[in-house]
Protein backbone atom coordinates (compact mmCIF):
# COMPACT_ATOMS: atom_id res chain seq x y z
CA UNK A 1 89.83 109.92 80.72
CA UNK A 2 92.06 107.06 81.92
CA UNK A 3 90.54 104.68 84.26
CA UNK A 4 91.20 103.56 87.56
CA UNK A 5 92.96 100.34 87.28
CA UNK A 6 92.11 97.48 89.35
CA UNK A 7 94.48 94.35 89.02
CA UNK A 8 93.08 91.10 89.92
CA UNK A 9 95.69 87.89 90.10
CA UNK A 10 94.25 84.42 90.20
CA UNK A 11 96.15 81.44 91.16
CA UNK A 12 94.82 77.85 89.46
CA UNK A 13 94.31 79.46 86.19
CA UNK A 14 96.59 78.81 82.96
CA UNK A 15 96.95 82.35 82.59
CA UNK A 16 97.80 83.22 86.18
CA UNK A 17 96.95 87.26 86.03
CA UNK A 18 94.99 89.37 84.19
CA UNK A 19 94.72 93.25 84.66
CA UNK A 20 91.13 94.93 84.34
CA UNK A 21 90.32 98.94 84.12
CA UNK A 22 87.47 100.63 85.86
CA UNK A 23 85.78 102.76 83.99
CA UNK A 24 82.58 104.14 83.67
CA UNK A 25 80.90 101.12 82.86
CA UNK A 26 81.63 99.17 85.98
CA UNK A 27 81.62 101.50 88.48
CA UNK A 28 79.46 99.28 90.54
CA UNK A 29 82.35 97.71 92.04
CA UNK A 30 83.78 101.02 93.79
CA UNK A 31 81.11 100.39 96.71
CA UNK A 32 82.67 97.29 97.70
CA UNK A 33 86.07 96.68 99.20
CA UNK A 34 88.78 94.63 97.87
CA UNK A 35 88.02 91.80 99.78
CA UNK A 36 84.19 91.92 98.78
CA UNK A 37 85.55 92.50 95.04
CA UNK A 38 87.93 89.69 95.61
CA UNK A 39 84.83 86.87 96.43
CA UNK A 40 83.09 88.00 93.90
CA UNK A 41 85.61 87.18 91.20
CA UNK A 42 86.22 83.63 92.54
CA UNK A 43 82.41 82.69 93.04
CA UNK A 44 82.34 83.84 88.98
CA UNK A 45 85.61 81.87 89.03
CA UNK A 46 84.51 79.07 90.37
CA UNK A 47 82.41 77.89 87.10
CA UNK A 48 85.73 77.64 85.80
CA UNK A 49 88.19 77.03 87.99
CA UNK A 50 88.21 74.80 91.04
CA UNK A 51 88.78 76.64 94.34
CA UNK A 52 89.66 79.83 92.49
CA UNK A 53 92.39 82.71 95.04
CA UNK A 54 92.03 86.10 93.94
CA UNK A 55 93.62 88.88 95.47
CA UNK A 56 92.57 92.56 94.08
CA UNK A 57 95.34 95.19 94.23
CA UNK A 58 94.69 98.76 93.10
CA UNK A 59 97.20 100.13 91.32
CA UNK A 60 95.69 103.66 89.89
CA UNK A 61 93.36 105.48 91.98
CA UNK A 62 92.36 108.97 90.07
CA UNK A 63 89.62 109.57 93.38
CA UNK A 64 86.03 110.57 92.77
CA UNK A 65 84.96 112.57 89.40
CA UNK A 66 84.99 115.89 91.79
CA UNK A 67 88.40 115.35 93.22
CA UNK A 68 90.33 115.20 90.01
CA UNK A 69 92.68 117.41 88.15
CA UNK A 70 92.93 116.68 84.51
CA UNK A 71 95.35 117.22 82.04
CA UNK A 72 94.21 117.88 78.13
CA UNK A 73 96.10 118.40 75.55
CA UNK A 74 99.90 119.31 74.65
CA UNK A 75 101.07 117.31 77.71
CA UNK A 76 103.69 114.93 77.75
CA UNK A 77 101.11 112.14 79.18
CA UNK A 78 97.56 114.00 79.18
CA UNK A 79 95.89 111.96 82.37
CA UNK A 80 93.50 112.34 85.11
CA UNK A 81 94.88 112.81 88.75
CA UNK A 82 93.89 112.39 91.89
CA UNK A 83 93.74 115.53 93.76
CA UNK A 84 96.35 115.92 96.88
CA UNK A 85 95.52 118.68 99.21
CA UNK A 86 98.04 122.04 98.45
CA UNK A 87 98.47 120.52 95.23
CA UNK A 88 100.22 123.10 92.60
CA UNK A 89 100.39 123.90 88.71
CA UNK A 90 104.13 122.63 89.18
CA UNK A 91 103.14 119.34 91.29
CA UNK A 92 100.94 118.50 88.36
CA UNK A 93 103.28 119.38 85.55
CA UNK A 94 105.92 117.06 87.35
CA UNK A 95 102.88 113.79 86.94
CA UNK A 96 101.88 114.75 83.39
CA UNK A 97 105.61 114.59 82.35
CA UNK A 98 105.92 118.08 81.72
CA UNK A 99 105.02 119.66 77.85
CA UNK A 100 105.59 118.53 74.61
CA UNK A 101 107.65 119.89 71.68
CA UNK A 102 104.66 121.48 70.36
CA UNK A 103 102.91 122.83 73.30
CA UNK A 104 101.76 127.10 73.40
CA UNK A 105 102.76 126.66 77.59
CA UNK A 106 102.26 130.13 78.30
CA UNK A 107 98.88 129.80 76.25
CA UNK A 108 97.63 126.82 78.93
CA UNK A 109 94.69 127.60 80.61
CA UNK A 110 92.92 126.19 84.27
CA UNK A 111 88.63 125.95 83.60
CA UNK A 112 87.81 125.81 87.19
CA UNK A 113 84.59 124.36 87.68
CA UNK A 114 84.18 125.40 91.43
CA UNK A 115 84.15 128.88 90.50
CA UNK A 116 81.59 127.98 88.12
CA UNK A 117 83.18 127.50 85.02
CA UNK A 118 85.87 130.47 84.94
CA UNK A 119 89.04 129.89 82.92
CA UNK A 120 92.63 131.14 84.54
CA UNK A 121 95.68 131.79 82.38
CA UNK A 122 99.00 129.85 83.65
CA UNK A 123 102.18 130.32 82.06
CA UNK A 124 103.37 126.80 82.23
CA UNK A 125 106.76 127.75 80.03
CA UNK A 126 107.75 130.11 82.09
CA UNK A 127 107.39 127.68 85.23
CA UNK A 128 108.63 124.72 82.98
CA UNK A 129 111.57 126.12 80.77
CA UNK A 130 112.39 129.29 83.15
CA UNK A 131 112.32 128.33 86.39
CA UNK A 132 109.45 131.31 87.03
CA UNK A 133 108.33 130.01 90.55
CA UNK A 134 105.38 133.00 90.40
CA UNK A 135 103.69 131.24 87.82
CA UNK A 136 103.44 127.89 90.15
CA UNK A 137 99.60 128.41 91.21
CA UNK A 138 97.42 126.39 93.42
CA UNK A 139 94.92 124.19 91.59
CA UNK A 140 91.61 123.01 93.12
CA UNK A 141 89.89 119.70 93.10
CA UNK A 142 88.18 119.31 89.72
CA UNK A 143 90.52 121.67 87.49
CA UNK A 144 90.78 121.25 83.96
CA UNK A 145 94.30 122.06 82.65
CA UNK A 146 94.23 122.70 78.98
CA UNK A 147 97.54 123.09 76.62
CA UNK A 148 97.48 124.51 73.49
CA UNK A 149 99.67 123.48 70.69
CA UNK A 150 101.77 126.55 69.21
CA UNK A 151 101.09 127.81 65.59
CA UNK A 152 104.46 127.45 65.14
């Protein structure tokens, strides 16, 4: 799973920027806002740096674990996305970068947790590589797209 990316820039600093991910193991700081996040940097700063200015900017949001669609497999760039309401198989073929050379598309599957775990055939080669607007489906808030690679 890619993580959500929070950027932190510093000024006073010989290395004026450095870039931090999120991930599981610091998931602490999603209760607290940028601001918050921001004070808390430059108080640990501050051993270091005189009068350390941090601004926090978040740059990749992929929402909470229940809101996300993600991407596995045969994908151009397999990722996590955030869910966006009415969001379709073709909205998040568009984000992944579409398939790769050696994907099975019309193999791809959904698993659809909130219908406890049921999996969905989607002909993503037909939408892709034919234009076949019928195979554009809607996909729910914590999908799992899956994309086989062809035997051939």
């Amino acid at each position: 799973m890619l993580p959500d990316l929070v950027v932190a820039h510093h000024t006073r600093d010989i290395e004026p920027q450095r870039d931090a991910a999120c991930t599981r193991e610091c998931r602490e700081i999603n209760d607290l806002t940028r601001p918050l996040l921001a004070r808390d940097v430059e108080e640990a700063l501050s051993k270091y740096i005189r009068e350390p200015v941090v601004t926090v900017i978040v740059t990749q949001f992929a929402g909470p674990y229940d809101q996300q669609i993600r991407v596995v497999g045969e994908a151009a760039k397999p990722q996590v996305l955030a869910y966006r309401q009415k969001m379709t198989l073709l909205d998040v073929m568009i984000a992944v970068g579409g398939l790769t050379d050696f994907a099975d598309g019309n193999r791809a599957s959904i698993f659809r947790t909130a219908d406890g775990g049921k999996l969905y055939n989607v002909r993503l080669r037909d939408l892709m590589r034919r234009g076949d607007v019928s195979a554009n489906v809607d996909v729910k808030p914590g999908d799992i797209l899956i994309i086989p690679q062809s035997w051939f």
